[in-house]
Protein backbone atom coordinates (compact mmCIF):
# COMPACT_ATOMS: atom_id res chain seq x y z
CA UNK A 1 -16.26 -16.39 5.66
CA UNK A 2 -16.94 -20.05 5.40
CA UNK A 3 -13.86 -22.50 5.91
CA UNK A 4 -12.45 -23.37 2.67
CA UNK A 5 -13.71 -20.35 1.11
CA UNK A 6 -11.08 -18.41 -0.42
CA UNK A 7 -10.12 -14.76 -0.03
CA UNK A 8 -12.05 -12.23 -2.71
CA UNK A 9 -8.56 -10.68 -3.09
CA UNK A 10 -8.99 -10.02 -6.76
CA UNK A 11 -4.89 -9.39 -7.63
CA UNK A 12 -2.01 -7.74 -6.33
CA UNK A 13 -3.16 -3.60 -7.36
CA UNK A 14 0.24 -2.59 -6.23
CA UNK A 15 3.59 -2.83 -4.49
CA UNK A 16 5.23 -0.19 -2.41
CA UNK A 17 8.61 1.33 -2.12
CA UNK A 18 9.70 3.19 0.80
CA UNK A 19 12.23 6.05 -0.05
CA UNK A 20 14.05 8.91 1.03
CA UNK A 21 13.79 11.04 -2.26
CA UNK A 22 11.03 10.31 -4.25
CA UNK A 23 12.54 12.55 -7.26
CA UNK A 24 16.07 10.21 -6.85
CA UNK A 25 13.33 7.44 -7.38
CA UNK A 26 10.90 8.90 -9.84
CA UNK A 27 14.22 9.01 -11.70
CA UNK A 28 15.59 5.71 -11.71
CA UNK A 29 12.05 4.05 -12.15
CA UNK A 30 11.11 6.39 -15.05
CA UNK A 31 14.64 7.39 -16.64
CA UNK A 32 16.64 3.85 -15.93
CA UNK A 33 13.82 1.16 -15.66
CA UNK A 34 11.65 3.17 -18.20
CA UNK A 35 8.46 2.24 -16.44
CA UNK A 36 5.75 4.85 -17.70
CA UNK A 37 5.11 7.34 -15.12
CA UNK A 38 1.81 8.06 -14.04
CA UNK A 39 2.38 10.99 -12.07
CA UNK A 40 2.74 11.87 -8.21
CA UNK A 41 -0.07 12.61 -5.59
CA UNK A 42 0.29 13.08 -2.10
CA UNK A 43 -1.78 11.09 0.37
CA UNK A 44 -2.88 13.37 3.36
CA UNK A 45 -4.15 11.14 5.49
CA UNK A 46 -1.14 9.20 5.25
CA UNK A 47 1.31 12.16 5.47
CA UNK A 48 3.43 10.70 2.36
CA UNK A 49 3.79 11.59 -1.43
CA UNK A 50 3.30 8.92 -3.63
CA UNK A 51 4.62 8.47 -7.48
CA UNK A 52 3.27 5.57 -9.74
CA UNK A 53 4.53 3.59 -12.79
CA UNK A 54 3.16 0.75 -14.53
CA UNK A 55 4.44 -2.46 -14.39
CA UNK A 56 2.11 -4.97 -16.64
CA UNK A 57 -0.86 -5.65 -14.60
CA UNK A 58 0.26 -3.78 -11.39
CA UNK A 59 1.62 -0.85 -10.64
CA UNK A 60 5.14 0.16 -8.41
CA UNK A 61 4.54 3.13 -6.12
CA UNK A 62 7.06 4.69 -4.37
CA UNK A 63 6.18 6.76 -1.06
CA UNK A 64 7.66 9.61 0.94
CA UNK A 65 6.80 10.52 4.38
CA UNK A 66 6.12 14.17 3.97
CA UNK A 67 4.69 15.15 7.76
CA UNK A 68 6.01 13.83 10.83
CA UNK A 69 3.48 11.17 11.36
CA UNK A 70 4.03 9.54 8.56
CA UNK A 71 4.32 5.69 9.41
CA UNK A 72 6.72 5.29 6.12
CA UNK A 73 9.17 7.38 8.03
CA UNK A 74 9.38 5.12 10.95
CA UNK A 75 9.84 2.03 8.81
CA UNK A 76 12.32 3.68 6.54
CA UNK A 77 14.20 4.63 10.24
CA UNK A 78 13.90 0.99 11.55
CA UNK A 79 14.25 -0.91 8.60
CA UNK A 80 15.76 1.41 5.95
CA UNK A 81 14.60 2.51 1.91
CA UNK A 82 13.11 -1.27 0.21
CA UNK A 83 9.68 -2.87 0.04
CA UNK A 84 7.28 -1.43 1.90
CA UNK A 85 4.44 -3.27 1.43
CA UNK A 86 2.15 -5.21 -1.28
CA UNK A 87 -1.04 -3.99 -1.76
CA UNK A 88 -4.00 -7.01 -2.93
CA UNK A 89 -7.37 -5.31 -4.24
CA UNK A 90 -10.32 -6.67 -2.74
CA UNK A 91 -14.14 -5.66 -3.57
CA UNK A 92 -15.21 -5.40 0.13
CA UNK A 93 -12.66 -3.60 2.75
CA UNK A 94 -15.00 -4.17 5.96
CA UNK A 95 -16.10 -7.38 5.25
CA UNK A 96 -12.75 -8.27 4.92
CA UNK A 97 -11.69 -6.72 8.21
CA UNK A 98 -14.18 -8.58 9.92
CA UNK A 99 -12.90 -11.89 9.13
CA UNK A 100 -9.22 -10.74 9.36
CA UNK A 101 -10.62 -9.84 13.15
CA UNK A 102 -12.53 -12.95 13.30
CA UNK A 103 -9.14 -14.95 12.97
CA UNK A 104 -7.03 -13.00 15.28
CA UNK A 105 -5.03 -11.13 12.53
CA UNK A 106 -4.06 -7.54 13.59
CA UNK A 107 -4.84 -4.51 11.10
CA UNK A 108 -3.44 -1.49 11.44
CA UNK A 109 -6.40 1.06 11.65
CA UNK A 110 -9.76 0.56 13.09
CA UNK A 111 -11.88 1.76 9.91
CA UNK A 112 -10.89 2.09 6.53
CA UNK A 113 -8.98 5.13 5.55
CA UNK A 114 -8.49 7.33 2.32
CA UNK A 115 -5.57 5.76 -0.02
CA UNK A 116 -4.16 6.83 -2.99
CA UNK A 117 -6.41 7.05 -6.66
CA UNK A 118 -9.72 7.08 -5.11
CA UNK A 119 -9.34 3.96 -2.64
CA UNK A 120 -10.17 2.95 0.58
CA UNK A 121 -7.70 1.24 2.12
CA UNK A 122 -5.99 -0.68 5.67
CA UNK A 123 -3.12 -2.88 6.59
CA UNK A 124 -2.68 -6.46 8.02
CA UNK A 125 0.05 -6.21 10.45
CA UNK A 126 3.47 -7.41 9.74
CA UNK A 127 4.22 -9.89 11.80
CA UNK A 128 0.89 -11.78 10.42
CA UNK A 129 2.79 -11.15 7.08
CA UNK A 130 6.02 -12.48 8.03
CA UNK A 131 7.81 -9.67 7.99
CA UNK A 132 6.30 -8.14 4.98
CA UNK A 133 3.24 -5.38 5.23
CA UNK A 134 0.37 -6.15 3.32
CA UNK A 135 -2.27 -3.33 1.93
CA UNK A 136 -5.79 -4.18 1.16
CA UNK A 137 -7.00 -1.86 -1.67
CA UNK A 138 -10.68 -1.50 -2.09
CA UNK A 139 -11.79 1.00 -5.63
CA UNK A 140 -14.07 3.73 -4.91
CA UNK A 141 -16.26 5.74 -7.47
CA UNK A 142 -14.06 8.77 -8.83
């Protein structure tokens, strides 16, 4: 990436919740907030289960560690139920990488992994975010 060239992050696709019980969410996104509700999947190579709503042009996912691995567990243990992390969509996952690399910013995984709704995805370290995770999200073909 050039200097002064921006970032192809194309929006924000999604933000994250961390919870405890994702039907005590599901419930007060769907029944109280009256988001629509898109349905639940669960995310194996994350260990978590996942529901979605919309929210205009993104969409609010909460996520439940469901295996012991599950890194949502350990930030729901350190930092307790909130924002997990906001996820930007981006057209290119590796290229992206490479310059995150290229600059010194730490990403979670070495190679993208499976996400959620047929997406590759990875994650810039906190402390790069100050304080706050942040997901890149690239679409994959269904």
């Amino acid at each position: 990436m050039e200097e002064g060239e921006n970032m192809p992050i194309k929006k924000v696709n999604h933000i994250a919740i961390a919870v405890k019980d994702i039907d005590k969410g599901i419930s007060f996104y769907r029944d109280i907030l009256r988001l629509p509700y898109y349905g639940t999947q669960i995310v194996e190579a994350a260990g978590c289960k996942a529901a979605f709503f919309g929210c205009g042009d993104l969409e609010i996912e909460l996520v439940q560690g469901i295996e012991d691995f599950a890194a949502v567990n350990r930030f729901i243990e350190e930092r307790g139920e909130g924002l997990y992390h906001i996820a930007y969509e981006v057209d290119d996952l590796e290229q992206d990488m490479r310059y995150f690399r290229s600059i010194g910013v730490g990403l979670r995984n070495p190679v993208p992994r499976p996400g959620a709704n047929h997406t590759l995805v990875n994650y810039i370290d906190a402390e790069a975010g100050h304080g706050v995770i942040s997901e890149l999200v690239q679409k994959t073909e269904q």
